[in-house]
C-alpha atoms as a PDB file:
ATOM      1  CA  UNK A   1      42.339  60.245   1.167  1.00  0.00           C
ATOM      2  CA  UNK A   2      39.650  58.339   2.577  1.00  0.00           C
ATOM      3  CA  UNK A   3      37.889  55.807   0.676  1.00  0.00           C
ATOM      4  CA  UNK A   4      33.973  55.157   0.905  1.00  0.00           C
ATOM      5  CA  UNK A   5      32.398  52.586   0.199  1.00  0.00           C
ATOM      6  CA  UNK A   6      28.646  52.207  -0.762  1.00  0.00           C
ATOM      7  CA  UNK A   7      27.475  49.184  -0.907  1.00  0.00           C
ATOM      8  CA  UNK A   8      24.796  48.372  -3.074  1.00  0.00           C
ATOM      9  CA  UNK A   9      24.162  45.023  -3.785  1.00  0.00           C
ATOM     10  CA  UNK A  10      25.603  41.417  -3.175  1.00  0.00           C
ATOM     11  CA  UNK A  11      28.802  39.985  -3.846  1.00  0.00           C
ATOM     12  CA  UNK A  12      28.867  37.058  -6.269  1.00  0.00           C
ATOM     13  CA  UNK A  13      30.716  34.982  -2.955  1.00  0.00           C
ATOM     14  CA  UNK A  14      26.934  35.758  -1.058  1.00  0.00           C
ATOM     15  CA  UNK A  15      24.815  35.062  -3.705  1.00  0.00           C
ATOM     16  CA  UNK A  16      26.085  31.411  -4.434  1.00  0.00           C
ATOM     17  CA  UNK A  17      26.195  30.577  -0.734  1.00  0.00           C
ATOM     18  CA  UNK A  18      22.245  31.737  -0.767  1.00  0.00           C
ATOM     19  CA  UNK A  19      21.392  29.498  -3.753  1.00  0.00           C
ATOM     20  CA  UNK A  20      23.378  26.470  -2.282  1.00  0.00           C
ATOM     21  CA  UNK A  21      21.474  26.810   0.887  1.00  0.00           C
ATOM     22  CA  UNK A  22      17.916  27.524  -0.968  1.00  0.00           C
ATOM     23  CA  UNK A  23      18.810  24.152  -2.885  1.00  0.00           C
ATOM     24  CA  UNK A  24      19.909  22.157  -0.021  1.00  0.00           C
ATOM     25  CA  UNK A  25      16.507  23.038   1.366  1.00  0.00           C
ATOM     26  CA  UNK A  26      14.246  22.245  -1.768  1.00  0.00           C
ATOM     27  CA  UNK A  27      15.822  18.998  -1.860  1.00  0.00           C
ATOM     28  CA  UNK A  28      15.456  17.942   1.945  1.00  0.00           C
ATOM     29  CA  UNK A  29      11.751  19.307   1.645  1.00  0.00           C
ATOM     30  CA  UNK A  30      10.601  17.347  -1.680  1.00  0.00           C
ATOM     31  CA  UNK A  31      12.524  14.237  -0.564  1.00  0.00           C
ATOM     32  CA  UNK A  32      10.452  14.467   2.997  1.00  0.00           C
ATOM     33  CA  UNK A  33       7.310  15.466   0.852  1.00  0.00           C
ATOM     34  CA  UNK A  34       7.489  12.512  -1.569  1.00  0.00           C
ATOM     35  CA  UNK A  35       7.917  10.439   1.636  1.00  0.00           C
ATOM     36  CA  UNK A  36       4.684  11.787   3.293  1.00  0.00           C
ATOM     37  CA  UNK A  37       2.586  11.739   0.280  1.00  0.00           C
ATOM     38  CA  UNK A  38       3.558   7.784  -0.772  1.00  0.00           C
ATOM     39  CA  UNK A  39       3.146   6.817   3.297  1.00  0.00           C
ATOM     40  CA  UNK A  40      -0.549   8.121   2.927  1.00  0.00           C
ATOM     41  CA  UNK A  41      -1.078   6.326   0.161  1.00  0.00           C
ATOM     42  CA  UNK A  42       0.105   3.502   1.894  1.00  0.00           C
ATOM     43  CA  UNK A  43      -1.837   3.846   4.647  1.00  0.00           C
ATOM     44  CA  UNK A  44      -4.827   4.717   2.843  1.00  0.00           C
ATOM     45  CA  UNK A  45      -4.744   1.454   0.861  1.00  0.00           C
ATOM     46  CA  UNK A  46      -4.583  -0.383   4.053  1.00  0.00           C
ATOM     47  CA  UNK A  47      -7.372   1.208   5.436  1.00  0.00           C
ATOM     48  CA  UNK A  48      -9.375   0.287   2.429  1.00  0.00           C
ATOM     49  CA  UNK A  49      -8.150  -3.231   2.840  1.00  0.00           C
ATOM     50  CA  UNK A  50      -9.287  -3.305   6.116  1.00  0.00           C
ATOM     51  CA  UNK A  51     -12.486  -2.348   5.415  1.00  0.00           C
ATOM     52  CA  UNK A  52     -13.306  -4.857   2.777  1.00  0.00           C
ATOM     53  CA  UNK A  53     -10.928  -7.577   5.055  1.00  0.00           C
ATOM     54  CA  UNK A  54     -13.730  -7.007   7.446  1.00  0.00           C
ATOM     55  CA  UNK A  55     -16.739  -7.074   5.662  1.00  0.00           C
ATOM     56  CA  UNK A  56     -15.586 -10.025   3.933  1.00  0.00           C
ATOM     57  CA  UNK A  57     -15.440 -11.814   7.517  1.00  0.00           C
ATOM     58  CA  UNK A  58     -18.639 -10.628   8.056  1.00  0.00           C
ATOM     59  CA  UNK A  59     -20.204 -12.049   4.939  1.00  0.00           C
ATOM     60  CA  UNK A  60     -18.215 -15.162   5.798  1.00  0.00           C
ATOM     61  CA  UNK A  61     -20.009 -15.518   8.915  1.00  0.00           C
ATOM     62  CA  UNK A  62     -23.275 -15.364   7.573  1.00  0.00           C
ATOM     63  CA  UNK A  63     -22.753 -17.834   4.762  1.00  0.00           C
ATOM     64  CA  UNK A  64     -19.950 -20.379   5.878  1.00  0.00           C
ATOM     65  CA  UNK A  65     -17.958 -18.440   2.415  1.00  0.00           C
ATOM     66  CA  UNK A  66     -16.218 -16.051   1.698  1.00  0.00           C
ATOM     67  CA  UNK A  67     -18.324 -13.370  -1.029  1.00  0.00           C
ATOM     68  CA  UNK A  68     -17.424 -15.112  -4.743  1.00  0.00           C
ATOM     69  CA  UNK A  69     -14.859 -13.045  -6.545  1.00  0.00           C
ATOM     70  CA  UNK A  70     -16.328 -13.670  -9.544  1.00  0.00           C
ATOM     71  CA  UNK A  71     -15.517 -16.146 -12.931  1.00  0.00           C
ATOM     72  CA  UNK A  72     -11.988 -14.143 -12.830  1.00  0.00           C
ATOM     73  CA  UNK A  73     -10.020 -13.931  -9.445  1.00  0.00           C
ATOM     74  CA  UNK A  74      -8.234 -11.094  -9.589  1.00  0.00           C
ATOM     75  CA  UNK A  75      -8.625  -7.059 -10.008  1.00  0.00           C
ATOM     76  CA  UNK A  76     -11.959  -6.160  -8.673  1.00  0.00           C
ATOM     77  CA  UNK A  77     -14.067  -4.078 -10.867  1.00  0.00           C
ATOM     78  CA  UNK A  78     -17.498  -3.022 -10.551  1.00  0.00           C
ATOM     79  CA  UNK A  79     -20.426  -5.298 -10.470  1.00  0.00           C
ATOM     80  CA  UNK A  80     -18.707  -8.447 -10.157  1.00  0.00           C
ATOM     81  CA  UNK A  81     -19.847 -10.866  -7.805  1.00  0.00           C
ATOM     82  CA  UNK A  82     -17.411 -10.430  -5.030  1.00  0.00           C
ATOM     83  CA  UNK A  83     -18.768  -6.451  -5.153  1.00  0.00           C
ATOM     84  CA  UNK A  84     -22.238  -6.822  -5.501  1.00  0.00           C
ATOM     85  CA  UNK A  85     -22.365  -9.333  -1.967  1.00  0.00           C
ATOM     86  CA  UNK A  86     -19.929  -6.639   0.166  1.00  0.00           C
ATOM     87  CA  UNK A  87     -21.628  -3.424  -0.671  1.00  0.00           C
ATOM     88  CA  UNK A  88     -25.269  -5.484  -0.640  1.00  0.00           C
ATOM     89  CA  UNK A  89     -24.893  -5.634   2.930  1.00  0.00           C
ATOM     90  CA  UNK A  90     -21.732  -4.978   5.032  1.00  0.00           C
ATOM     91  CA  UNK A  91     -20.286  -1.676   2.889  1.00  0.00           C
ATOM     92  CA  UNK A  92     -21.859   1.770   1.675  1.00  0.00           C
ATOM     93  CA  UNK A  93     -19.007   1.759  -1.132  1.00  0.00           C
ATOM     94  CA  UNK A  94     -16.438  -0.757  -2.261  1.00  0.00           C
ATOM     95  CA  UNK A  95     -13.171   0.334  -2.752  1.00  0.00           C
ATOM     96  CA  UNK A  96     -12.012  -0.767  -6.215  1.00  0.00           C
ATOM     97  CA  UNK A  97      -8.257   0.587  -6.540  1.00  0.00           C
ATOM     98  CA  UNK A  98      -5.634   1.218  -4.373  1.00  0.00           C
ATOM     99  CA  UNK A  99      -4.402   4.749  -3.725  1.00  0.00           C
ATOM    100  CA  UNK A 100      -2.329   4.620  -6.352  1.00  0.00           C
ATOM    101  CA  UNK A 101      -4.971   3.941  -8.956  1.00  0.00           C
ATOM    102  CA  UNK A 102      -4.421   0.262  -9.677  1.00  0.00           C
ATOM    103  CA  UNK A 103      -7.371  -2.335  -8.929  1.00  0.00           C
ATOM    104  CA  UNK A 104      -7.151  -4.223  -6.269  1.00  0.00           C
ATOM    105  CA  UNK A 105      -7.188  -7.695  -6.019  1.00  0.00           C
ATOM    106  CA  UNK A 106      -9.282 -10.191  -4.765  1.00  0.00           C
ATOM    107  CA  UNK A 107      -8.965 -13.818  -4.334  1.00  0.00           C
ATOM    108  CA  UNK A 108     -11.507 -16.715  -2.538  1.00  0.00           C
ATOM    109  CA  UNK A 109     -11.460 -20.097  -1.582  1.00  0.00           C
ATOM    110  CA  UNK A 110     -10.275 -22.102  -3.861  1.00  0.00           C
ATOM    111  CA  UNK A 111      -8.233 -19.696  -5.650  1.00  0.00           C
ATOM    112  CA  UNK A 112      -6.112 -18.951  -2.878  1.00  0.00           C
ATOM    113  CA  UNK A 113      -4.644 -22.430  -2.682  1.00  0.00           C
ATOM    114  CA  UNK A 114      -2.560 -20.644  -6.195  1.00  0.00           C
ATOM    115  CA  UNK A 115      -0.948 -18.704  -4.279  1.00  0.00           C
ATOM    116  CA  UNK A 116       2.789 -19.637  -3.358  1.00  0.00           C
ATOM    117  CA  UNK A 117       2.915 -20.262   0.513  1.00  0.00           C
ATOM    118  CA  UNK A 118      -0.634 -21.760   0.054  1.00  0.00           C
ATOM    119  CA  UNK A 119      -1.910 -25.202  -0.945  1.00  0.00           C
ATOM    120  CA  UNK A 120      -5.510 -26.636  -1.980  1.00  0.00           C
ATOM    121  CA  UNK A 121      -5.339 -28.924   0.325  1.00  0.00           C
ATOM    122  CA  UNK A 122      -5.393 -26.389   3.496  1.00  0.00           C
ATOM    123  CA  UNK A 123      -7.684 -23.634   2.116  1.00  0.00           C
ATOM    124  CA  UNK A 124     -11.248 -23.233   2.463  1.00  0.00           C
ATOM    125  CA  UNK A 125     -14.244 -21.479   1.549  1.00  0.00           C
ATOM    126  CA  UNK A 126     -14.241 -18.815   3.914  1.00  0.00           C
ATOM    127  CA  UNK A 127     -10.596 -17.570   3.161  1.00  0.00           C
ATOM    128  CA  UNK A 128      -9.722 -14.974   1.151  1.00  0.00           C
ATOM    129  CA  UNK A 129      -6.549 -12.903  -0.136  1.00  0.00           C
ATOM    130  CA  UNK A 130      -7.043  -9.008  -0.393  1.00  0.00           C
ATOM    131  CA  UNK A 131      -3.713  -7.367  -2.037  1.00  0.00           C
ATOM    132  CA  UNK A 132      -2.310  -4.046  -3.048  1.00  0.00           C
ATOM    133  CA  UNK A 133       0.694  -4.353  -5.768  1.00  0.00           C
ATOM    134  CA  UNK A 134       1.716  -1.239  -4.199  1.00  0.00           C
ATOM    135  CA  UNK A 135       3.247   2.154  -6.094  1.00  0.00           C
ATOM    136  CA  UNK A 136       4.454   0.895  -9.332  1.00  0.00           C
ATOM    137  CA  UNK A 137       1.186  -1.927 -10.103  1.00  0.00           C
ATOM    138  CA  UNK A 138       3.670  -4.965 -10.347  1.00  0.00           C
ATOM    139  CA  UNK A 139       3.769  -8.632  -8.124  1.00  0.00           C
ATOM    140  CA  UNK A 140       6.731  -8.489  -6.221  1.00  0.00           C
ATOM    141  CA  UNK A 141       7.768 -11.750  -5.249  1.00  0.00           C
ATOM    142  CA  UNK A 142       5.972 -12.518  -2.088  1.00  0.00           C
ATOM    143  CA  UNK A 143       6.241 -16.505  -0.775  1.00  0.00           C
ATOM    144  CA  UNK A 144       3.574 -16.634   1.866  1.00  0.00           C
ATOM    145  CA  UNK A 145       5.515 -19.160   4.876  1.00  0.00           C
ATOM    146  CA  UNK A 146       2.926 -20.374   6.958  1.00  0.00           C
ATOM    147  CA  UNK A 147       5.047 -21.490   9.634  1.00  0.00           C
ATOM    148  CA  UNK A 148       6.273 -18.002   9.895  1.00  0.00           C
ATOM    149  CA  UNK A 149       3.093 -15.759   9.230  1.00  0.00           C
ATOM    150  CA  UNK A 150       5.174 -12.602  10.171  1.00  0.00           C
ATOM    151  CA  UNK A 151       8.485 -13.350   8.024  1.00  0.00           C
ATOM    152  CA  UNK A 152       6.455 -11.052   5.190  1.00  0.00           C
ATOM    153  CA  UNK A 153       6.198  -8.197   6.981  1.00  0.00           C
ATOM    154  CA  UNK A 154       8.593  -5.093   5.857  1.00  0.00           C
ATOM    155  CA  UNK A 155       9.924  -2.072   7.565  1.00  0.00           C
ATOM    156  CA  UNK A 156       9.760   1.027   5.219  1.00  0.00           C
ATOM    157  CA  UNK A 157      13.123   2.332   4.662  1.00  0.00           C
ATOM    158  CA  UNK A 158      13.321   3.605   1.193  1.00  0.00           C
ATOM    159  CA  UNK A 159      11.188   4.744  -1.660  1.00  0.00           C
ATOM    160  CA  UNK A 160      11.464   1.941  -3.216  1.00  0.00           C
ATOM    161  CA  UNK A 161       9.570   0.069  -0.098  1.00  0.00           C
ATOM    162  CA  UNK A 162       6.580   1.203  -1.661  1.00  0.00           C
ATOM    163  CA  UNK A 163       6.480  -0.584  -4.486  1.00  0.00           C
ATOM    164  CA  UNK A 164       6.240  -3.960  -2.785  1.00  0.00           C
ATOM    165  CA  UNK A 165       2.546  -5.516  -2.359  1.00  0.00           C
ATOM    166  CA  UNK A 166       0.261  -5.562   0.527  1.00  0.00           C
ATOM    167  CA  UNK A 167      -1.010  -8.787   1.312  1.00  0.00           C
ATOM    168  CA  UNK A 168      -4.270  -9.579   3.612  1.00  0.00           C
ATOM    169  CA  UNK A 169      -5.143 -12.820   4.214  1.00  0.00           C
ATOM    170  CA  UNK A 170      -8.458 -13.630   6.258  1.00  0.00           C
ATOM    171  CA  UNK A 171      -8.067  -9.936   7.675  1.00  0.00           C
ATOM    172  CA  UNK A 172      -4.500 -10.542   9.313  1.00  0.00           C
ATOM    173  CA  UNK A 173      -1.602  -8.603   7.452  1.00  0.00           C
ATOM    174  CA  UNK A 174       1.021 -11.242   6.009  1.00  0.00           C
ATOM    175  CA  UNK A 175       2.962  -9.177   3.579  1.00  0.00           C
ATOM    176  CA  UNK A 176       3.272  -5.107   4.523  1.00  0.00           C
ATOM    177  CA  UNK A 177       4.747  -2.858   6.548  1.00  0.00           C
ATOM    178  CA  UNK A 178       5.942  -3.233   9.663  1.00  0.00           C
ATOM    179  CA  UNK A 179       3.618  -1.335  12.607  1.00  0.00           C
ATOM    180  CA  UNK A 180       6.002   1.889  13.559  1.00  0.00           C
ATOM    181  CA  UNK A 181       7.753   1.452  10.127  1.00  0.00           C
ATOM    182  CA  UNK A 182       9.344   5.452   9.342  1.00  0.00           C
ATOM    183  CA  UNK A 183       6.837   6.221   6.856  1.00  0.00           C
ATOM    184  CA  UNK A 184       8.414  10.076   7.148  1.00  0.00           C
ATOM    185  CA  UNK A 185      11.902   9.654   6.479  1.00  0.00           C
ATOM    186  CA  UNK A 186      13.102   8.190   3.002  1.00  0.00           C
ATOM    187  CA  UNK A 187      16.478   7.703   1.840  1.00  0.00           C
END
Protein backbone atom coordinates (compact mmCIF):
# COMPACT_ATOMS: atom_id res chain seq x y z
CA UNK A 1 0.00 0.00 0.00
CA UNK A 2 1.57 3.08 -0.96
CA UNK A 3 1.23 6.10 1.02
CA UNK A 4 0.84 9.75 -0.52
CA UNK A 5 1.48 12.47 0.80
CA UNK A 6 0.06 15.99 -0.07
CA UNK A 7 1.50 18.53 1.35
CA UNK A 8 -0.31 21.51 2.02
CA UNK A 9 1.03 23.82 4.25
CA UNK A 10 4.03 24.33 6.74
CA UNK A 11 5.17 22.40 9.51
CA UNK A 12 5.13 24.12 12.90
CA UNK A 13 9.35 23.16 12.90
CA UNK A 14 9.39 25.77 9.48
CA UNK A 15 7.29 28.26 10.64
CA UNK A 16 9.26 29.10 13.94
CA UNK A 17 12.59 28.96 12.13
CA UNK A 18 10.90 31.76 9.63
CA UNK A 19 9.79 33.99 12.53
CA UNK A 20 13.22 33.63 14.37
CA UNK A 21 14.95 34.69 11.25
CA UNK A 22 12.24 37.61 10.38
CA UNK A 23 13.05 38.78 14.09
CA UNK A 24 16.70 38.48 13.99
CA UNK A 25 16.38 40.77 11.00
CA UNK A 26 13.94 43.50 12.47
CA UNK A 27 16.22 43.80 15.25
CA UNK A 28 19.65 44.16 13.29
CA UNK A 29 17.69 46.68 10.95
CA UNK A 30 16.08 49.07 13.76
CA UNK A 31 19.28 48.85 15.84
CA UNK A 32 21.33 50.05 12.47
CA UNK A 33 18.33 52.51 11.79
CA UNK A 34 18.33 54.15 15.25
CA UNK A 35 22.12 54.42 14.67
CA UNK A 36 21.77 56.30 11.30
CA UNK A 37 19.00 58.49 12.30
CA UNK A 38 20.84 59.78 15.86
CA UNK A 39 24.41 60.11 13.66
CA UNK A 40 22.43 62.66 11.40
CA UNK A 41 21.30 64.36 14.04
CA UNK A 42 24.61 64.55 15.21
CA UNK A 43 26.01 65.69 12.34
CA UNK A 44 23.39 68.04 11.60
CA UNK A 45 23.88 69.86 14.92
CA UNK A 46 27.45 70.24 14.08
CA UNK A 47 26.85 71.65 10.93
CA UNK A 48 24.64 74.21 12.51
CA UNK A 49 27.39 74.88 14.98
CA UNK A 50 29.63 75.47 12.40
CA UNK A 51 27.74 77.82 10.80
CA UNK A 52 27.06 80.11 13.67
CA UNK A 53 31.02 79.16 14.97
CA UNK A 54 31.80 80.97 11.80
CA UNK A 55 29.75 83.80 11.61
CA UNK A 56 30.51 84.51 15.07
CA UNK A 57 34.35 84.84 13.94
CA UNK A 58 33.25 86.91 11.40
CA UNK A 59 31.37 89.35 13.56
CA UNK A 60 34.39 89.11 15.84
CA UNK A 61 36.53 90.43 13.24
CA UNK A 62 34.62 93.31 12.51
CA UNK A 63 34.12 94.46 16.07
CA UNK A 64 37.19 93.21 18.21
CA UNK A 65 33.88 90.97 20.14
CA UNK A 66 32.32 88.37 19.93
CA UNK A 67 28.11 89.16 19.06
CA UNK A 68 26.58 89.74 22.93
CA UNK A 69 24.59 86.73 23.98
CA UNK A 70 22.34 88.68 25.61
CA UNK A 71 21.47 89.66 29.68
CA UNK A 72 21.20 85.63 30.00
CA UNK A 73 24.11 83.41 28.60
CA UNK A 74 22.72 80.47 27.76
CA UNK A 75 19.86 78.83 25.36
CA UNK A 76 19.51 81.06 22.42
CA UNK A 77 16.08 82.10 21.58
CA UNK A 78 14.84 84.46 19.16
CA UNK A 79 15.56 88.10 19.17
CA UNK A 80 18.13 88.17 21.70
CA UNK A 81 21.09 90.06 21.16
CA UNK A 82 23.53 87.41 20.23
CA UNK A 83 20.69 86.59 17.23
CA UNK A 84 19.80 89.78 16.10
CA UNK A 85 23.97 90.71 15.32
CA UNK A 86 24.55 87.00 13.41
CA UNK A 87 21.55 86.94 11.19
CA UNK A 88 21.93 91.09 10.77
CA UNK A 89 24.82 90.39 8.75
CA UNK A 90 26.79 87.09 8.44
CA UNK A 91 23.51 84.47 8.44
CA UNK A 92 20.12 84.23 6.38
CA UNK A 93 18.70 82.15 9.49
CA UNK A 94 20.00 81.37 12.93
CA UNK A 95 19.77 78.09 14.07
CA UNK A 96 18.09 78.09 17.50
CA UNK A 97 17.95 74.23 18.59
CA UNK A 98 19.85 71.40 18.01
CA UNK A 99 18.50 68.49 15.98
CA UNK A 100 17.09 67.11 18.69
CA UNK A 101 14.89 70.04 19.57
CA UNK A 102 16.70 71.51 22.55
CA UNK A 103 18.12 75.25 22.33
CA UNK A 104 21.34 75.67 21.89
CA UNK A 105 23.62 77.42 23.85
CA UNK A 106 25.57 80.31 23.63
CA UNK A 107 28.17 81.80 25.73
CA UNK A 108 30.66 85.21 25.20
CA UNK A 109 33.45 86.75 26.70
CA UNK A 110 33.23 87.03 29.94
CA UNK A 111 30.91 84.30 30.53
CA UNK A 112 33.08 81.76 29.27
CA UNK A 113 35.70 82.23 31.96
CA UNK A 114 32.46 79.99 34.06
CA UNK A 115 33.13 77.40 32.38
CA UNK A 116 35.31 74.56 34.07
CA UNK A 117 38.65 74.27 32.03
CA UNK A 118 38.34 78.12 31.62
CA UNK A 119 39.36 81.07 33.80
CA UNK A 120 38.56 85.00 33.71
CA UNK A 121 41.74 85.71 33.72
CA UNK A 122 42.59 84.08 30.10
CA UNK A 123 39.31 84.83 28.24
CA UNK A 124 38.46 87.63 26.14
CA UNK A 125 35.98 89.43 24.27
CA UNK A 126 36.15 87.79 21.11
CA UNK A 127 35.72 84.14 22.50
CA UNK A 128 32.84 82.34 22.58
CA UNK A 129 31.38 78.75 23.58
CA UNK A 130 28.71 77.24 21.12
CA UNK A 131 27.28 73.78 22.68
CA UNK A 132 24.85 71.04 21.93
CA UNK A 133 23.71 68.97 25.23
CA UNK A 134 23.26 66.33 22.77
CA UNK A 135 20.15 63.55 22.60
CA UNK A 136 18.75 63.56 26.00
CA UNK A 137 19.08 67.87 26.74
CA UNK A 138 21.34 67.31 29.90
CA UNK A 139 25.27 68.79 30.79
CA UNK A 140 27.35 65.94 30.83
CA UNK A 141 30.31 66.57 32.69
CA UNK A 142 32.73 68.09 30.32
CA UNK A 143 36.21 69.70 32.06
CA UNK A 144 37.63 71.71 29.23
CA UNK A 145 41.92 70.94 29.74
CA UNK A 146 43.60 73.51 27.97
CA UNK A 147 46.82 71.91 27.92
CA UNK A 148 45.20 69.08 26.16
CA UNK A 149 42.56 70.76 23.75
CA UNK A 150 41.87 67.27 22.15
CA UNK A 151 41.51 65.09 25.50
CA UNK A 152 37.47 66.02 24.97
CA UNK A 153 37.04 64.58 21.95
CA UNK A 154 34.89 61.12 21.85
CA UNK A 155 34.68 58.24 19.50
CA UNK A 156 30.98 57.12 19.02
CA UNK A 157 30.59 53.66 20.11
CA UNK A 158 27.25 53.29 21.64
CA UNK A 159 23.87 54.90 21.79
CA UNK A 160 24.46 56.27 24.64
CA UNK A 161 27.49 58.44 22.93
CA UNK A 162 24.89 60.62 21.86
CA UNK A 163 23.81 61.96 24.73
CA UNK A 164 27.09 63.65 25.61
CA UNK A 165 27.45 67.54 24.61
CA UNK A 166 29.10 69.15 21.74
CA UNK A 167 31.34 71.76 22.65
CA UNK A 168 32.77 74.65 20.17
CA UNK A 169 34.97 76.95 21.39
CA UNK A 170 36.20 79.94 19.06
CA UNK A 171 35.13 77.57 16.05
CA UNK A 172 37.61 74.61 17.01
CA UNK A 173 35.73 71.40 18.33
CA UNK A 174 36.88 70.66 22.08
CA UNK A 175 34.26 68.27 23.25
CA UNK A 176 32.59 65.84 20.28
CA UNK A 177 33.12 63.19 18.27
CA UNK A 178 36.00 61.97 17.05
CA UNK A 179 36.51 62.63 12.93
CA UNK A 180 35.86 58.85 11.42
CA UNK A 181 33.95 58.00 14.69
CA UNK A 182 31.32 54.73 13.46
CA UNK A 183 28.36 56.80 13.43
CA UNK A 184 26.63 53.48 11.59
CA UNK A 185 27.24 50.79 13.87
CA UNK A 186 25.78 50.94 17.55
CA UNK A 187 26.02 48.45 20.14
Amino acid sequence: MKIFRNRKGFTLIEIIVVVIIIGILVTYFTLNTVGSTQGAKQTGTMRDILTLAQACQAYAAENNEAPAAGVQDGPLVAGNPFVKAVTKKHLVSCPLEDKWGYPLRVYTGSAVGKFPGFSAETVSSTDFLIISLGREGQPDNFVFNPEDPDAGMYKVETNADYNKNIVNYNGTWIHAPRAGSASGEKK
